[in-house]
N, C-alpha and C. Protein backbone atom coordinates (compact mmCIF):
# COMPACT_ATOMS: atom_id res chain seq x y z
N UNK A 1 195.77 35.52 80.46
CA UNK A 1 195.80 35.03 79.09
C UNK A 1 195.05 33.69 79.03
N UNK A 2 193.86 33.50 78.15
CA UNK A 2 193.14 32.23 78.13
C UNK A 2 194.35 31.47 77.32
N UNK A 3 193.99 29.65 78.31
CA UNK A 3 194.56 29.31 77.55
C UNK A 3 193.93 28.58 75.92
N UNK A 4 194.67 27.53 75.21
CA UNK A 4 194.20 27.25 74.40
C UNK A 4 192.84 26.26 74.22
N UNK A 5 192.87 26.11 75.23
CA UNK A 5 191.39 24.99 75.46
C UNK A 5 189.95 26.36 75.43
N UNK A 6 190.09 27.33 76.25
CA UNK A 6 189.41 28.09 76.81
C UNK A 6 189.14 29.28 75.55
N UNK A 7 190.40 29.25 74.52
CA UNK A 7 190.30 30.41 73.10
C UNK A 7 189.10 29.54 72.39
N UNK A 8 189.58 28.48 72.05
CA UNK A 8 188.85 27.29 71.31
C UNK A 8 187.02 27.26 71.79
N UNK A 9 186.94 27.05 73.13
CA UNK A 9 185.66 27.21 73.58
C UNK A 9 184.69 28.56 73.17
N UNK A 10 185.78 29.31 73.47
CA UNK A 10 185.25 30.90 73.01
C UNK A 10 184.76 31.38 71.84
N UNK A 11 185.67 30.79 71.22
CA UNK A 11 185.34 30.76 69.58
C UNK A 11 183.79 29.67 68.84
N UNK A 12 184.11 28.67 69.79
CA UNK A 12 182.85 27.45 69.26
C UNK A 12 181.95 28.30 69.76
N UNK A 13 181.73 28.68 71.09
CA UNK A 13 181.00 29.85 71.57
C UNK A 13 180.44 30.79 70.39
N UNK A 14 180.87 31.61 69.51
CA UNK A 14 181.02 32.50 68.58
C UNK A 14 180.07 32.22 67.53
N UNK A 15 180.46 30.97 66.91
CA UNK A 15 179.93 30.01 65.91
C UNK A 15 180.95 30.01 64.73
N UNK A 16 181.18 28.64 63.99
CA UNK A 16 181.81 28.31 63.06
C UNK A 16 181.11 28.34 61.86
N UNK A 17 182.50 29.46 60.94
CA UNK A 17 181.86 29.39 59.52
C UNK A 17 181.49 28.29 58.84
N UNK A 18 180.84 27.93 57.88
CA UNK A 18 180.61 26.40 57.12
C UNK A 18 180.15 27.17 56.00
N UNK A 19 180.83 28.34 54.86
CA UNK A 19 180.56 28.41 53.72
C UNK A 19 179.43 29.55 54.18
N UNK A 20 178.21 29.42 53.89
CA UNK A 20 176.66 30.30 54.45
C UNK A 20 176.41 29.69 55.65
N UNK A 21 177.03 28.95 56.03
CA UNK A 21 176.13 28.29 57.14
C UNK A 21 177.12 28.95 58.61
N UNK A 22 176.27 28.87 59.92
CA UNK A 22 177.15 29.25 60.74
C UNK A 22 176.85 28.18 61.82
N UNK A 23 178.02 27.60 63.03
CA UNK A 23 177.65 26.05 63.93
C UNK A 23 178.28 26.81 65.03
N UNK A 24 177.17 26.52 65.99
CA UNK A 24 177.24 26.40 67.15
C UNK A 24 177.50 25.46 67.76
N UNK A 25 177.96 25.24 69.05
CA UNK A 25 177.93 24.58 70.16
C UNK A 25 177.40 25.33 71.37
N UNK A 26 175.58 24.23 71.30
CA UNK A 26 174.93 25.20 72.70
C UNK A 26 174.29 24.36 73.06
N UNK A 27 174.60 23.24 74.07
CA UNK A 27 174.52 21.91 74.25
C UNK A 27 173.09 22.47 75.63
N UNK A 28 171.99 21.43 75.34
CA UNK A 28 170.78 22.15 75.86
C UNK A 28 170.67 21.23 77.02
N UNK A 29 170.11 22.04 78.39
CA UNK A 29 170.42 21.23 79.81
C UNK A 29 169.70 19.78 79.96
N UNK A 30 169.81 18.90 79.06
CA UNK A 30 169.23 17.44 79.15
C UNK A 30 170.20 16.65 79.05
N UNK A 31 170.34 15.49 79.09
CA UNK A 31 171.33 14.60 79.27
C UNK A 31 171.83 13.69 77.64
N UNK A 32 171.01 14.08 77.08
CA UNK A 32 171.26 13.63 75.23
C UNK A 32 171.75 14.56 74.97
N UNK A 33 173.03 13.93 74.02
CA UNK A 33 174.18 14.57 73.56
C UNK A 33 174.13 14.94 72.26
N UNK A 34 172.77 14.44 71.24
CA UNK A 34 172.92 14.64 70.37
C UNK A 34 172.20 15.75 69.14
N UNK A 35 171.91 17.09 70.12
CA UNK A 35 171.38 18.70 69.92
C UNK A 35 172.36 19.54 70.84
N UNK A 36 173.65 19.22 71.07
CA UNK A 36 174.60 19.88 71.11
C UNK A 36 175.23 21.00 70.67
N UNK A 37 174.98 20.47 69.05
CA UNK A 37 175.66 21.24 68.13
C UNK A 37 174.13 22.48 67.13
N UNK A 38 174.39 23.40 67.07
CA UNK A 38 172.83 23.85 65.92
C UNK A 38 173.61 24.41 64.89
N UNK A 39 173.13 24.43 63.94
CA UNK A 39 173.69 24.76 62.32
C UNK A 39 172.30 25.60 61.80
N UNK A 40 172.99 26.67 61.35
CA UNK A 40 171.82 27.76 60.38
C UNK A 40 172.26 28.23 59.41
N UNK A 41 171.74 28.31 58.32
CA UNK A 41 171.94 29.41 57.17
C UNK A 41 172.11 30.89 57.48
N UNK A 42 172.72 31.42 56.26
CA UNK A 42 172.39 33.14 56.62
C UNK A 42 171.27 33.52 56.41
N UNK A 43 171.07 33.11 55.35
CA UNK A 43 169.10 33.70 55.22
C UNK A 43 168.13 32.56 55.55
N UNK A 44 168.50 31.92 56.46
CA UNK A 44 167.27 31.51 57.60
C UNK A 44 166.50 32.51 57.90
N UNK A 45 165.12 32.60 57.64
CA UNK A 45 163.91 33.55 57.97
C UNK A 45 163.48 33.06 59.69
N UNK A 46 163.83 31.48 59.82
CA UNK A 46 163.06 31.38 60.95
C UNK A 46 161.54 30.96 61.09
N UNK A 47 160.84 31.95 59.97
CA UNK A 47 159.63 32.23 60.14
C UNK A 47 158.56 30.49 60.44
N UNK A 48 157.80 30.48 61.10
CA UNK A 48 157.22 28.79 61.17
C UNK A 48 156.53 28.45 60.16
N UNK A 49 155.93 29.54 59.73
CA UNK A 49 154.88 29.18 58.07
C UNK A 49 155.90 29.25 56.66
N UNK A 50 157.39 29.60 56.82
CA UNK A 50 158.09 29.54 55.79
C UNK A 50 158.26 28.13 55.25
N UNK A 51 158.33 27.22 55.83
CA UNK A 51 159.07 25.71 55.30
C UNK A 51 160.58 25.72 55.17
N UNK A 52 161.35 26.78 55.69
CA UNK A 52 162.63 26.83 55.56
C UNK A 52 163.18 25.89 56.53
N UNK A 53 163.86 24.82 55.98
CA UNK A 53 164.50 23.76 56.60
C UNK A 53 165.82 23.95 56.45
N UNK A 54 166.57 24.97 56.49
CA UNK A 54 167.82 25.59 56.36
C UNK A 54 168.47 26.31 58.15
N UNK A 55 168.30 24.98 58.80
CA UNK A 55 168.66 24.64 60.54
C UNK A 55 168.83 23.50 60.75
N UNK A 56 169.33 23.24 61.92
CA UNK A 56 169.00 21.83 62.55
C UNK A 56 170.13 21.55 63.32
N UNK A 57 169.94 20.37 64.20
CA UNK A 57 170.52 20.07 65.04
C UNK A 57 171.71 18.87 65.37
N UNK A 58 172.70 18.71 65.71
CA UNK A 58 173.21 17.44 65.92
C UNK A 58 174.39 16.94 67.08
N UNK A 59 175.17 15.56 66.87
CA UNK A 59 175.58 15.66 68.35
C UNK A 59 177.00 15.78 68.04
N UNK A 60 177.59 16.54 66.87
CA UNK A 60 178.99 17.02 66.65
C UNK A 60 178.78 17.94 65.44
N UNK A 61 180.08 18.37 65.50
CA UNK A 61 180.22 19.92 64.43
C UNK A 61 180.73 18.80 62.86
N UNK A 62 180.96 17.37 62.84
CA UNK A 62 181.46 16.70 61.79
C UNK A 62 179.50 16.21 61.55
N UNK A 63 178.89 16.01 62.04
CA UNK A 63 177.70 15.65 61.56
C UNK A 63 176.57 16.76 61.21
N UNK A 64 177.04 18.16 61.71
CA UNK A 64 176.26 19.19 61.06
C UNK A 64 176.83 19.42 59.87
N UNK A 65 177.84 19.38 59.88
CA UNK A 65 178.50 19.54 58.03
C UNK A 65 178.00 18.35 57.26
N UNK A 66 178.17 17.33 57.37
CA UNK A 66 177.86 16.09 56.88
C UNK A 66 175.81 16.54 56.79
N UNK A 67 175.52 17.28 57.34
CA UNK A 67 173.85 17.99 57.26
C UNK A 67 173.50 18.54 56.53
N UNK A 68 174.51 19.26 56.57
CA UNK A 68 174.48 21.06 55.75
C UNK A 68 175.00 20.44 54.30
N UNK A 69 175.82 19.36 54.35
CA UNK A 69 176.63 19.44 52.71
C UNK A 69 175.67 18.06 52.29
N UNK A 70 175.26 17.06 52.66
CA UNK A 70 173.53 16.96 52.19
C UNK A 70 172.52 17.61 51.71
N UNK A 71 171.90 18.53 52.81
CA UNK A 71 171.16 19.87 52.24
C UNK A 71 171.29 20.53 51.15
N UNK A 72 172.92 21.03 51.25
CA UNK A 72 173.20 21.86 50.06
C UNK A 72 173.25 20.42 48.40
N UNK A 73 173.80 19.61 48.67
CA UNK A 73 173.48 18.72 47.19
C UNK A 73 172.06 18.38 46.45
N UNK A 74 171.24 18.13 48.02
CA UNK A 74 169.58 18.30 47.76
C UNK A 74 169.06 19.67 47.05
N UNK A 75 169.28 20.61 46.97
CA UNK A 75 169.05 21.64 47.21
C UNK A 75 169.80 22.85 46.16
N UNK A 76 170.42 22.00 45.37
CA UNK A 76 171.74 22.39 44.14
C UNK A 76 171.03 23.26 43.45
């Protein structure tokens, strides 16, 4: 039985709802802490010639929301 540290990981693992948006924790092998966290839309295309700025990166799941709920007021 995992315990509760290890459900929790599993789940950040998964990604967290944020409304349309979904947050990861996928902390990339460098020693800066602060692309830890990635945040995407659902209809993120991805595409590089789109201009879709509906991603991005940061060094907690309280500063990708604080991203995303920027974005979304810009963006009303």
């Amino acid at each position: 039985m995992p315990t509760d540290h290890e459900a929790r990981a599993e789940e950040i693992a998964r990604g967290e709802r944020y409304g349309k948006w979904r947050i990861y924790f996928d902390p990339p092998p460098i020693p800066i802490r602060t692309l830890d966290w990635t945040y995407v839309h659902d209809d993120y295309d991805g595409a590089e010639d789109s201009g879709d700025r509906r991603c991005g990166y940061a060094g907690s799941i309280e500063e990708c929301k604080a991203d995303i709920d920027e974005w979304e007021a810009d963006n009303a």
